[in-house]
Protein backbone atom coordinates (compact mmCIF):
# COMPACT_ATOMS: atom_id res chain seq x y z
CA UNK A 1 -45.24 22.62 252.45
CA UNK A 2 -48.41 21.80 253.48
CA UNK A 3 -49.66 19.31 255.49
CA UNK A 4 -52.72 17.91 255.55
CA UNK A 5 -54.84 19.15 258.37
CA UNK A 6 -53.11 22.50 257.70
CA UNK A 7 -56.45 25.10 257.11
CA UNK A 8 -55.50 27.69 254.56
CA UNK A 9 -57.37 30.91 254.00
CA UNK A 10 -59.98 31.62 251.14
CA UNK A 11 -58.17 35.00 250.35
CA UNK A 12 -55.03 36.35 251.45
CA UNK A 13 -55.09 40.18 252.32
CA UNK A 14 -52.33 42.32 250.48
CA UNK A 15 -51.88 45.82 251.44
CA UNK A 16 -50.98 48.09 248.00
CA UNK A 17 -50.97 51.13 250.23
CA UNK A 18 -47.40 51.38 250.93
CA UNK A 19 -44.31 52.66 248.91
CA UNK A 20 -43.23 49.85 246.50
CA UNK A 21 -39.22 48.37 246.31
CA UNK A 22 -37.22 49.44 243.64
CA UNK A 23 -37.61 46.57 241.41
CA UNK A 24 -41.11 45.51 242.16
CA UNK A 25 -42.29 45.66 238.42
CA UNK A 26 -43.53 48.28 236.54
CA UNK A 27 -44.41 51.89 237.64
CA UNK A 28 -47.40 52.72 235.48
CA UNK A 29 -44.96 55.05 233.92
CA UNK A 30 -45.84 53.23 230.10
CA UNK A 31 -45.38 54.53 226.95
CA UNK A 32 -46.71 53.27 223.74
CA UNK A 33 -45.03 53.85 220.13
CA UNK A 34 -47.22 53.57 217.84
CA UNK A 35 -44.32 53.57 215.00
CA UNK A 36 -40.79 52.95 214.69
CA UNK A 37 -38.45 54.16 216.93
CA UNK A 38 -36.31 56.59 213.76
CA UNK A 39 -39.83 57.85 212.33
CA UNK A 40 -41.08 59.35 216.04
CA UNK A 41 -41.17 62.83 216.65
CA UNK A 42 -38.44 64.35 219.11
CA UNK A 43 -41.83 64.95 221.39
CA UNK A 44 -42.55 61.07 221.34
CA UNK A 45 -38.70 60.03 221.83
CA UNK A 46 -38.64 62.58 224.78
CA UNK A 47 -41.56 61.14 226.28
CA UNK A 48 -40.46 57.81 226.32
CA UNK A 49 -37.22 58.95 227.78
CA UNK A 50 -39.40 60.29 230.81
CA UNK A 51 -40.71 56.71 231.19
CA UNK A 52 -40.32 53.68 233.12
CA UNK A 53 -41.75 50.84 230.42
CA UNK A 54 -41.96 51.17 226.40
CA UNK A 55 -44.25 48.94 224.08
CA UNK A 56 -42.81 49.16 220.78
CA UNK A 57 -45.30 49.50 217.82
CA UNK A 58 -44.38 45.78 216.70
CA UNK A 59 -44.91 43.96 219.94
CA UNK A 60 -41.52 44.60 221.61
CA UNK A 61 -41.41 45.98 225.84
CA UNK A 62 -38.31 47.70 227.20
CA UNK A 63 -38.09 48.26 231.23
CA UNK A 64 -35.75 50.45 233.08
CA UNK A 65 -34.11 48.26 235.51
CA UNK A 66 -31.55 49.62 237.84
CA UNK A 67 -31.16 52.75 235.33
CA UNK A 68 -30.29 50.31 232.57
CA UNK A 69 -32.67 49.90 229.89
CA UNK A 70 -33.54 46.52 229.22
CA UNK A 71 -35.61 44.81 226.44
CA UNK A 72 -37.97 42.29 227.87
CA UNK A 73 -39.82 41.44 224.47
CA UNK A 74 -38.41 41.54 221.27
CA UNK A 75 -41.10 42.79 218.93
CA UNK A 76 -41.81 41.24 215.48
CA UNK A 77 -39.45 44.08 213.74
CA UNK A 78 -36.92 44.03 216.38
CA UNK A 79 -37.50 47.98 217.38
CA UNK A 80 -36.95 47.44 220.91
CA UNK A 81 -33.33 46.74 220.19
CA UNK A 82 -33.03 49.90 217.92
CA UNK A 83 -34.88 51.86 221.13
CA UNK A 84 -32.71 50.35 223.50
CA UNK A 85 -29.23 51.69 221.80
CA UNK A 86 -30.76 55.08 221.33
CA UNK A 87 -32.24 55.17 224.98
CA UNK A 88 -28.86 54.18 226.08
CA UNK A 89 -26.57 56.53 223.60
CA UNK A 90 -28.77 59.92 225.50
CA UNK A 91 -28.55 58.64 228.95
């Protein structure tokens, strides 16, 4: 809390430098489908597999948390759900 003659700094200094936690958000590691999950080439699917993130052509996001693939958007034609059972039938 903060009281009131309590002087707070314009800008607070972060250091990105280091090695990030486990679970500290996404990677970078994105991949976009630009289709359906069952209409993507083997090369595409394979890709994604590689990946930390997936934005599914209708608006959906899956994240690998804790090697679990989870879906953190559910798109307007529900793909992420169909990506998410296949991504968890190969692993």
């Amino acid at each position: 809390m903060v009281r009131k003659d309590d002087k707070l700094p314009d800008q607070i200094p972060m250091d990105l430098s280091g090695p990030a936690a486990d679970n500290d958000g996404p990677t970078g590691d994105l991949s976009y489908l630009s289709m359906p999950w069952a209409k993507a080439s083997a090369s595409i699917q394979a890709k994604a597999l590689r990946s930390s993130e997936i934005n599914t052509y209708d608006g959906g996001l899956l994240a690998l948390v804790d090697g679990v693939w989870v879906v953190l958007k559910s798109g307007d034609g529900n793909d992420a759900a169909v990506v998410r059972e296949a991504l968890r039938k190969v692993d």
